[in-house]
Protein backbone atom coordinates (compact mmCIF):
# COMPACT_ATOMS: atom_id res chain seq x y z
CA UNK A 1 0.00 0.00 0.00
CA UNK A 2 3.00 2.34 0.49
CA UNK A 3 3.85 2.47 -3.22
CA UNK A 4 0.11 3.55 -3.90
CA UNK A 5 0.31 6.07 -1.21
CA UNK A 6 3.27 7.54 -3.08
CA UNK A 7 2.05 7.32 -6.16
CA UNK A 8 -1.53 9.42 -5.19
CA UNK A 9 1.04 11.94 -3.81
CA UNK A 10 2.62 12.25 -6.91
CA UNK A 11 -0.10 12.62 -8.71
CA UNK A 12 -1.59 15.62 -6.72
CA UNK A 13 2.02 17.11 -6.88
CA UNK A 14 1.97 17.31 -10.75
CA UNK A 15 -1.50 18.28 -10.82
CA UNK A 16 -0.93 21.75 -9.23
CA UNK A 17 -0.61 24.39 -11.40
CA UNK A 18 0.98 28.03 -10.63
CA UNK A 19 -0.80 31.21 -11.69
CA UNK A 20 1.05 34.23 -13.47
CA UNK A 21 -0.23 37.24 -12.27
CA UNK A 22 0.41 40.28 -14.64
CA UNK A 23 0.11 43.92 -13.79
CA UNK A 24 -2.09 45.95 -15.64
CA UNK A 25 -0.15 49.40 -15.06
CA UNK A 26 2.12 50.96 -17.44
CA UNK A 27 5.23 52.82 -16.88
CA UNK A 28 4.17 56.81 -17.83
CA UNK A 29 6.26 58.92 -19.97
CA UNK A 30 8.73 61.62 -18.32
CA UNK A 31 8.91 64.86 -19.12
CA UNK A 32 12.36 66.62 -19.30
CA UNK A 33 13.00 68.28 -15.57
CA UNK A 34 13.99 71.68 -17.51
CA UNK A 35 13.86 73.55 -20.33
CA UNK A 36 16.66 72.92 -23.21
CA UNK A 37 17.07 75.65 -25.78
CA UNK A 38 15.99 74.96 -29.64
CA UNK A 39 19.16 75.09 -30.87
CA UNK A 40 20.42 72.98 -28.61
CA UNK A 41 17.32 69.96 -29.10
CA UNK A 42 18.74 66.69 -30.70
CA UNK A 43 17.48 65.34 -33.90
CA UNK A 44 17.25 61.82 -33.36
CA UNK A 45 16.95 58.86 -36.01
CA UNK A 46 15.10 55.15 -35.06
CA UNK A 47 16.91 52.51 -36.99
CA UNK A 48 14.47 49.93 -38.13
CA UNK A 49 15.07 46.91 -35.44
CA UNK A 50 17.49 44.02 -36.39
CA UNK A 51 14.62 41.00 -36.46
CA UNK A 52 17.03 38.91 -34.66
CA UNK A 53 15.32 35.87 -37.76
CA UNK A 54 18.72 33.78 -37.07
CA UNK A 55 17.71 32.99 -33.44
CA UNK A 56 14.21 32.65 -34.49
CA UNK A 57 14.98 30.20 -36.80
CA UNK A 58 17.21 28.62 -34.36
CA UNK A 59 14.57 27.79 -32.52
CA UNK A 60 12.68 24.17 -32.74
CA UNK A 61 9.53 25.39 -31.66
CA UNK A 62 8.99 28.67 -33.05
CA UNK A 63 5.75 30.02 -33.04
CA UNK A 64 6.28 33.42 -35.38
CA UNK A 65 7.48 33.47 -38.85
CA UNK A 66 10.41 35.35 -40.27
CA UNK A 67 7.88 37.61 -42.34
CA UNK A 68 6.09 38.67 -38.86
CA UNK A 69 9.41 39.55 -37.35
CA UNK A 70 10.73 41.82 -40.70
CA UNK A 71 7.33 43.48 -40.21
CA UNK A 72 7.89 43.86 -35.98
CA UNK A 73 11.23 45.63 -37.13
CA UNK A 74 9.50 48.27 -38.82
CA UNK A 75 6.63 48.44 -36.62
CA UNK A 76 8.07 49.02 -33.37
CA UNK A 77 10.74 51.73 -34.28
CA UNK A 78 7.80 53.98 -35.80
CA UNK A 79 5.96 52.94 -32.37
CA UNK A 80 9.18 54.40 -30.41
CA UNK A 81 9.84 57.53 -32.60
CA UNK A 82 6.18 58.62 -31.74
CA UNK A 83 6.88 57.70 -28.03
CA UNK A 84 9.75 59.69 -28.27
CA UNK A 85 7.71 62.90 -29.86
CA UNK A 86 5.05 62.74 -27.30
CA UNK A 87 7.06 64.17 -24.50
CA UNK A 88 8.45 67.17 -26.55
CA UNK A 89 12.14 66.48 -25.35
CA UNK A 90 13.88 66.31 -28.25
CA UNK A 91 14.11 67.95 -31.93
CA UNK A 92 13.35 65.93 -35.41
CA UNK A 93 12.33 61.95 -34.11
CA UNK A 94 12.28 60.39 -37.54
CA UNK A 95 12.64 56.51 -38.46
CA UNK A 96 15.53 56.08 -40.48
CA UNK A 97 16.61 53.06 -43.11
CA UNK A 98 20.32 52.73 -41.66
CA UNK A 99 22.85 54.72 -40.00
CA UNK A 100 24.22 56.52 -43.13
CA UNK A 101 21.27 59.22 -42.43
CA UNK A 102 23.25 62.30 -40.50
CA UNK A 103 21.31 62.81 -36.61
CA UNK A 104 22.23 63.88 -33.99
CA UNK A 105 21.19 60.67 -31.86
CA UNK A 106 20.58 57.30 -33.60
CA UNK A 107 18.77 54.38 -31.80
CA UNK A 108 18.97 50.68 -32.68
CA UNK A 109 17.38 47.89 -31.69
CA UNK A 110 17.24 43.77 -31.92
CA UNK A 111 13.96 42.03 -31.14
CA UNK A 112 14.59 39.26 -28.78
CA UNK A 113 11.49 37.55 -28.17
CA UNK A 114 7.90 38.18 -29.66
CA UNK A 115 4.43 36.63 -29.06
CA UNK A 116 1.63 38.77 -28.50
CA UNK A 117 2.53 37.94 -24.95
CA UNK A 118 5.80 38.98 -24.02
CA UNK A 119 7.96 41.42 -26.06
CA UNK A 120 11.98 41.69 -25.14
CA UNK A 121 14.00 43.91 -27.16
CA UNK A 122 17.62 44.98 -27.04
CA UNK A 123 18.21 48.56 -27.09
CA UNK A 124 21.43 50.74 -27.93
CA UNK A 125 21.76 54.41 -28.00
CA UNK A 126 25.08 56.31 -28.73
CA UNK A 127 25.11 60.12 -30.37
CA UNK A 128 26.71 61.75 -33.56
CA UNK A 129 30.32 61.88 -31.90
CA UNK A 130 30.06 58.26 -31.78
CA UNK A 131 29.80 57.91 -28.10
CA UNK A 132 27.43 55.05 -26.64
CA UNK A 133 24.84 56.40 -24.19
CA UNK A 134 23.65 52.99 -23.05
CA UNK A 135 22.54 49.00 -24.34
CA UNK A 136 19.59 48.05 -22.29
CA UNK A 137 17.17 44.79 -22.70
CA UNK A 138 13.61 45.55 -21.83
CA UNK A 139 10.82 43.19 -21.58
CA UNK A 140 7.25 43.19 -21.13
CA UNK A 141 4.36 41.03 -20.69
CA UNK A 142 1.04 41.95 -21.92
CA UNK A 143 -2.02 41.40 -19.61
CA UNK A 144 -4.53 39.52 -21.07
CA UNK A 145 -6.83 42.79 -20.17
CA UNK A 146 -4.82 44.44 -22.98
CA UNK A 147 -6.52 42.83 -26.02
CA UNK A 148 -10.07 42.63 -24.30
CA UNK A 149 -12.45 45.06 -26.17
CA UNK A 150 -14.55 45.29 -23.26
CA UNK A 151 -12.16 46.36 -21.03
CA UNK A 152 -8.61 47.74 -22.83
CA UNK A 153 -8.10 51.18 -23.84
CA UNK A 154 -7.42 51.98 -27.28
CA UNK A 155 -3.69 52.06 -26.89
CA UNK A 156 -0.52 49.89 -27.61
CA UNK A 157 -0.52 46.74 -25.57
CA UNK A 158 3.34 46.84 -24.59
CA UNK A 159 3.36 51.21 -24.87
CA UNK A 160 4.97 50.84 -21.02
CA UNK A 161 8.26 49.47 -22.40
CA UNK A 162 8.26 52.71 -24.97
CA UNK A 163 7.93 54.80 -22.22
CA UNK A 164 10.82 53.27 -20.17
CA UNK A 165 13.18 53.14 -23.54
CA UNK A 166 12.26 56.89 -23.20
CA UNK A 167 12.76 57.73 -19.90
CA UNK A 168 16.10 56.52 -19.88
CA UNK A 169 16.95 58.17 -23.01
CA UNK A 170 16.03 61.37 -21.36
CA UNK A 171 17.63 60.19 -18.14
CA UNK A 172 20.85 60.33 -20.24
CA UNK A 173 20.77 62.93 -22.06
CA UNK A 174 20.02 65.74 -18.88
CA UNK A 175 22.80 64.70 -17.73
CA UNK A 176 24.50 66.51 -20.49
CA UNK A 177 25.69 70.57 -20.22
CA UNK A 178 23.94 72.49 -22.76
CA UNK A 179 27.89 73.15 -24.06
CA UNK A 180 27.56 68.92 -24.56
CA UNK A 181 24.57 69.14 -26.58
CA UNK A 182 25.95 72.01 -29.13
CA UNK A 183 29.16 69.94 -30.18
CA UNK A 184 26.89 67.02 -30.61
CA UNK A 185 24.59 68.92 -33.19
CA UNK A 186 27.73 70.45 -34.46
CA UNK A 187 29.19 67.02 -34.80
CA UNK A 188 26.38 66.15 -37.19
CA UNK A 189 26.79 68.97 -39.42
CA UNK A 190 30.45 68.53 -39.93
CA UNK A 191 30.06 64.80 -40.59
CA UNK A 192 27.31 65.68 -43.00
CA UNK A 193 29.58 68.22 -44.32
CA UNK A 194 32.59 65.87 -45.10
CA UNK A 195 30.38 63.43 -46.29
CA UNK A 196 29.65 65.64 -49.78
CA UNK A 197 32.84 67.20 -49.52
CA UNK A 198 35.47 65.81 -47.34
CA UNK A 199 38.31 67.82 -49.47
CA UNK A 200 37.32 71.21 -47.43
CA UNK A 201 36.16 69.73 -44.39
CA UNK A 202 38.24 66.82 -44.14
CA UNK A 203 40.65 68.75 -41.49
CA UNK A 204 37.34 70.02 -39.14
CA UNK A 205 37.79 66.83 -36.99
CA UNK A 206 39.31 63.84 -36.23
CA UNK A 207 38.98 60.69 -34.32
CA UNK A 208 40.25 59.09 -31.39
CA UNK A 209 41.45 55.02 -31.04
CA UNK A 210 38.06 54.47 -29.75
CA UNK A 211 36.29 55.90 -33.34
CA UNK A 212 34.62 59.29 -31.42
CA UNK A 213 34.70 62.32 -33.31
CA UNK A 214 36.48 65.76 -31.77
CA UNK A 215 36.58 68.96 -33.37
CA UNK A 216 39.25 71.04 -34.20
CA UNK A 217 37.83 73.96 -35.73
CA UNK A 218 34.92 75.41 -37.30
CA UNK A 219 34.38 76.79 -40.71
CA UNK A 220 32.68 80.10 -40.36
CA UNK A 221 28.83 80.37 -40.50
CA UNK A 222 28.98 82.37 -43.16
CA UNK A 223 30.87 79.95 -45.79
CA UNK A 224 29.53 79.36 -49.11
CA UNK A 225 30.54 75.91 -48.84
CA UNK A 226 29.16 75.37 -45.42
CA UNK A 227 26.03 77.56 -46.84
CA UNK A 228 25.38 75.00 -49.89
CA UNK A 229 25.96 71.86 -47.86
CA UNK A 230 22.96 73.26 -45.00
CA UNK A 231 20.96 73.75 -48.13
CA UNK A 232 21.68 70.13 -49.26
CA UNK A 233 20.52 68.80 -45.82
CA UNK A 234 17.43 70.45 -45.97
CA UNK A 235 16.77 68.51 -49.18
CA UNK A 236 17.70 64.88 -47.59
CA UNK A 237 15.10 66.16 -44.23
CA UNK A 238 12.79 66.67 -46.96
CA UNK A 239 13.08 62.91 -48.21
CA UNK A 240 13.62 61.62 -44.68
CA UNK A 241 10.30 62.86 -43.91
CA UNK A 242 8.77 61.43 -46.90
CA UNK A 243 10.14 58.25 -45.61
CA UNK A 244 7.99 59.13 -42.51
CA UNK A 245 4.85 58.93 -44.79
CA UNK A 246 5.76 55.55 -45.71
CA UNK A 247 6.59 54.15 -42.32
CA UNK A 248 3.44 56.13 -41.50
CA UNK A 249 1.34 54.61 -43.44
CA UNK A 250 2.53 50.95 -43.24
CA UNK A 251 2.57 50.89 -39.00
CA UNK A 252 -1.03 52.25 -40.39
CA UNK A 253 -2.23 48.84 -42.66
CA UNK A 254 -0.38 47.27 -40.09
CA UNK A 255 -2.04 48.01 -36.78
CA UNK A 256 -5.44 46.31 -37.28
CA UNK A 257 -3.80 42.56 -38.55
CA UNK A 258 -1.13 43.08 -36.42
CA UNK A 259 -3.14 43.64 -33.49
CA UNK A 260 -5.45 41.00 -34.32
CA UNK A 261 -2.19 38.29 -34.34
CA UNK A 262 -1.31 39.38 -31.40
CA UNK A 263 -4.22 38.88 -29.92
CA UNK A 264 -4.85 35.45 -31.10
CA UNK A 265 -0.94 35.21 -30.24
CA UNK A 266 -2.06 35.33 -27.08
CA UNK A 267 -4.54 33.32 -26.60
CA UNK A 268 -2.62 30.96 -28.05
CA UNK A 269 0.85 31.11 -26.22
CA UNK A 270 -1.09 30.34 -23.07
CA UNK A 271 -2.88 27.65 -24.90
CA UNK A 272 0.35 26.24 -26.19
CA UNK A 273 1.96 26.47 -22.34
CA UNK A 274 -0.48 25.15 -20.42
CA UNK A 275 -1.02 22.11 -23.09
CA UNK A 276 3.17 21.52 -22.75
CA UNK A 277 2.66 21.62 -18.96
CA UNK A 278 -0.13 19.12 -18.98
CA UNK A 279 1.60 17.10 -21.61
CA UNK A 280 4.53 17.01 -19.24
CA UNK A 281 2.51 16.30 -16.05
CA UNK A 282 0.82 13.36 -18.07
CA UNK A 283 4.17 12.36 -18.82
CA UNK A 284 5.31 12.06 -15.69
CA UNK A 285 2.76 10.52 -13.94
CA UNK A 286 2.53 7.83 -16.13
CA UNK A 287 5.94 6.98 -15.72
CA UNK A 288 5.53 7.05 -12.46
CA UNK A 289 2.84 5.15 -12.26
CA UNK A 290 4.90 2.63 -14.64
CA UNK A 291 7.82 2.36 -12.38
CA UNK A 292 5.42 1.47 -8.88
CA UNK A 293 3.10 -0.79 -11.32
CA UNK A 294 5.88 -2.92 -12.41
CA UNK A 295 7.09 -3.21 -8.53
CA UNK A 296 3.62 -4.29 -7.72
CA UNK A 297 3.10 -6.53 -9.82
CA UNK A 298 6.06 -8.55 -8.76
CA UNK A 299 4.66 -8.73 -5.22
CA UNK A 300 3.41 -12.50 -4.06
CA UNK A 301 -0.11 -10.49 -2.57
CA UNK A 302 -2.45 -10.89 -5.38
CA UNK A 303 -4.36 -7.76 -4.90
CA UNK A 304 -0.91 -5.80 -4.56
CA UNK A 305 0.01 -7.78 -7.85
CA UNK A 306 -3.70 -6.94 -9.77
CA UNK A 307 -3.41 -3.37 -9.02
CA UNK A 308 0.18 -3.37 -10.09
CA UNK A 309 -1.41 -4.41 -13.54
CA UNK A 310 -3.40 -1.25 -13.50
CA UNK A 311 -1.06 1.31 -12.57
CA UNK A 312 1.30 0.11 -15.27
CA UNK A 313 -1.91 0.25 -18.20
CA UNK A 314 -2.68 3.96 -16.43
CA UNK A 315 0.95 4.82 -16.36
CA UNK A 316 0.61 3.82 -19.95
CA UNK A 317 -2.05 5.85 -21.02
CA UNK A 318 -0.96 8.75 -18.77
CA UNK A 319 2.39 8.72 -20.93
CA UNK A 320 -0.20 8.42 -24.26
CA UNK A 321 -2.21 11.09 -23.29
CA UNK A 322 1.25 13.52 -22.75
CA UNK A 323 2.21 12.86 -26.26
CA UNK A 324 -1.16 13.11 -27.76
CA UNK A 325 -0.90 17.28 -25.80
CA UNK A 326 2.31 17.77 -27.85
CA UNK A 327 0.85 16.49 -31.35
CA UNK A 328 -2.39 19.01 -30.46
CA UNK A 329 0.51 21.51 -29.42
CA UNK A 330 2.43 21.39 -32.64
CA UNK A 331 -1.16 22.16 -34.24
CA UNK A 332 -1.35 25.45 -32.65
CA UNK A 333 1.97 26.21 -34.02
CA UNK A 334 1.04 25.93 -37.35
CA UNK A 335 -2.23 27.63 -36.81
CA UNK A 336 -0.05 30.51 -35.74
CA UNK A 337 2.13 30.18 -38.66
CA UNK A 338 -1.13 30.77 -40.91
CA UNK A 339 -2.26 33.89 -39.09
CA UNK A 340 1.63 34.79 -40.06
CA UNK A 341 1.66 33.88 -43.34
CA UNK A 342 -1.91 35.99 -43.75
CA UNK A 343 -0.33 39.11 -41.66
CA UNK A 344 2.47 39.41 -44.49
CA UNK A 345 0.10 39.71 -47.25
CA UNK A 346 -1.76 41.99 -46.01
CA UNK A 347 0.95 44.52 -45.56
CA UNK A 348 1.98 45.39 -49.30
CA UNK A 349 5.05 48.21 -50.12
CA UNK A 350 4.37 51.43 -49.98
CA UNK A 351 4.39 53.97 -53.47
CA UNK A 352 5.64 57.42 -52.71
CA UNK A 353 5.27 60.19 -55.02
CA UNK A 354 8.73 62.54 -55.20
CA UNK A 355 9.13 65.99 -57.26
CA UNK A 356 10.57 64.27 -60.32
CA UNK A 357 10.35 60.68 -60.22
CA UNK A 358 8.01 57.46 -58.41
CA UNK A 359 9.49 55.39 -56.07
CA UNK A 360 8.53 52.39 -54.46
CA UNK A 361 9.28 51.79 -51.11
CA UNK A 362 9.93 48.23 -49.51
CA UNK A 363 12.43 45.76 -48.32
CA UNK A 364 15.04 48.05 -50.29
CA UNK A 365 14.41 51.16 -48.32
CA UNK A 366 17.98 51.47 -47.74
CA UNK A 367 19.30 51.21 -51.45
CA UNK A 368 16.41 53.94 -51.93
CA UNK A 369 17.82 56.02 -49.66
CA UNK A 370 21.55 55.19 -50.95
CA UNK A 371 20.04 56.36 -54.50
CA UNK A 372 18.84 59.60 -53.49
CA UNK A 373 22.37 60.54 -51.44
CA UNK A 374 23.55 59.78 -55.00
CA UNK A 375 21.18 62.28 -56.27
CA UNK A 376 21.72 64.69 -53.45
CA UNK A 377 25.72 64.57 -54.58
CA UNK A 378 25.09 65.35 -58.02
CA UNK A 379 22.84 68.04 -57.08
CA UNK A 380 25.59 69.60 -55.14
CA UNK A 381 28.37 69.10 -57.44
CA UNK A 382 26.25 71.14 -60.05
CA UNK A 383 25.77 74.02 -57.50
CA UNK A 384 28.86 74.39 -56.41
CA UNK A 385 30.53 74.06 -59.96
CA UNK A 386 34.04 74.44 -59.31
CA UNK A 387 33.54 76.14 -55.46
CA UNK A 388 35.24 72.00 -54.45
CA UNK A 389 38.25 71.77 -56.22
CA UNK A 390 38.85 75.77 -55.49
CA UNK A 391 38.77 75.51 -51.74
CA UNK A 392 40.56 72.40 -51.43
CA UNK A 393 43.48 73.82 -53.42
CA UNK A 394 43.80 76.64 -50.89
């Protein structure tokens, strides 16, 4: 009777489950603690988020496709640059393709984990003179309040992770004396500066071993050159923000699918758990149950030895019914593959309209915007003429 004893024990042990409880409260958004000068405001550029696909596809049970994640990374930058506007900290917040767009602050990002149910993203901040501010993970789980029409607010079920990115950003940066903040934004002009013509302002600054920019002098505000080259960057701000229509208007098509996978994410991630925690329960009371069957049954008392018999066919069915929890399990996966695979063709590029030309805007963002810094070069060679070769000869 001792072995059944143990084994009813068991049984109740692996039946308990533990409850998750989630907070429904979100961090709020900080305000700066004073007043910063508009001269002195930094422009600052979102990278669209590294999808982190290698590790997702790393993974053997996976429940989000690649073309979900490539989406996420252009989602949740536009989602931080208008986290970032809200609070009025800052100058220009604009997503940008890649890091070849001149700002004053550029944030990147990895996502790390993504279900509807938890997001964790990696976060790195560093400013024009190539100093880092800060890498930071952050990670939030969703309540299940947040996709409940009855009872959620119209807002963004992980917006409290935003708001700490945020905070910290703004953290950081009043630390900084307003003398800080000028060579930053000064920084940015000289680099955009070199970048069209690095024969005249090739001398303006240099680097140290660790790759940050100093400066040694400054041209004076009055230069031609300097003059042309301000005019030029107005003209890339100008496509920049027509790259904010775009990103605009796809977080846009996005939100209702999107927000509709996450929800039946959700539900399904703690569908998918709680089946792998049954399945393992099953599991391991039946081989429990296997291991004190087979011991009774060897025993010379004849009822000891009968019910022996039974706890090894229960332990058997116990172990049947775990694996019959993963094969229902595995369904749910690929029922959240579909909802994936119907996400991504729903969200179709975007077609912009520019001055002179029509260009389409999708997974080659970034040679579009390598095209038009072509563009913005020629357009500045046939300004300045001969202005290049003239001041680099002096």
């Amino acid at each position: 009777m001792r072995n059944w004893v143990l084994l009813v024990i068991f049984l109740g042990v692996v039946g308990c489950s533990t409850t998750t409880v989630k907070s429904t409260d979100i961090t709020p958004l900080k305000y700066a603690s004073s007043d910063v000068s508009e001269d002195k405001l930094l422009d600052i550029g979102v990278i669209i988020f590294e999808p982190g696909i290698d590790e997702l596809l790393e993974q053997d049970n996976a429940i989000t496709l690649p073309e979900i994640r490539r989406a996420e990374s252009r989602f949740m930058p536009f989602r931080l640059s208008e986290t970032l506007q809200q609070n009025g900290s800052w100058g220009a917040v604009r997503v940008i393709p890649n890091d070849s767009s001149m700002v004053d602050l550029y944030v990147s990002g990895e996502i790390l984990h993504s279900d509807g149910e938890k997001l964790e993203v990696s976060v790195t901040v560093k400013d024009s003179s190539g100093r880092p501010w800060y890498t930071r993970e952050y990670e939030e789980v969703a309540s299940r309040y947040s996709y409940d029409d009855r009872k959620r607010q119209d807002r963004e079920p992980f917006q409290g992770m935003y708001n700490r990115i945020a905070n910290d950003m703004l953290k950081f940066r009043d630390r900084l004396s307003s003398s800080e903040l000028a060579r930053i934004r000064t920084i940015s002009e000289l680099k955009f500066a070199e970048s069209f013509s690095p024969e005249v302002f090739v001398d303006y600054m240099v680097q140290d071993s660790k790759g940050r920019y100093q400066v040694m002098r400054l041209p004076p505000d009055n230069d031609p050159v300097l003059q042309r080259v301000r005019q030029i960057r107005e003209r890339d701000y100008l496509f920049i923000d027509t790259l904010q229509d775009y990103y605009s208007s796809f977080a846009l098509e996005m939100e209702g699918p999107y927000q509709e996978w996450r929800r039946l994410s959700y539900d399904e991630v703690v569908a998918l758990r709680e089946l792998r925690r049954e399945s393992r329960n099953a599991m391991l009371a039946g081989a429990a149950a296997l291991i004190i069957g087979v011991a009774a049954a060897g025993s010379s008392d004849g009822a000891v030895r009968q019910a022996g018999t039974v706890g090894v066919l229960g332990g058997a069915y116990l172990i049947k019914s775990g694996l019959d929890k993963r094969t229902e399990s595995q369904i749910h996966i690929e029922a959240l593959q579909e909802l994936g695979g119907s996400l991504e063709a729903e969200i179709e590029p975007q077609v912009i309209q520019l001055e002179d030309r029509t260009v389409t805007l999708s997974g080659t963002v970034d040679n579009q915007y390598d095209q038009w810094r072509g563009i913005l070069k020629e357009i500045y060679v046939t300004e300045t003429g001969d202005a290049v070769p003239a001041a680099s000869a002096n």
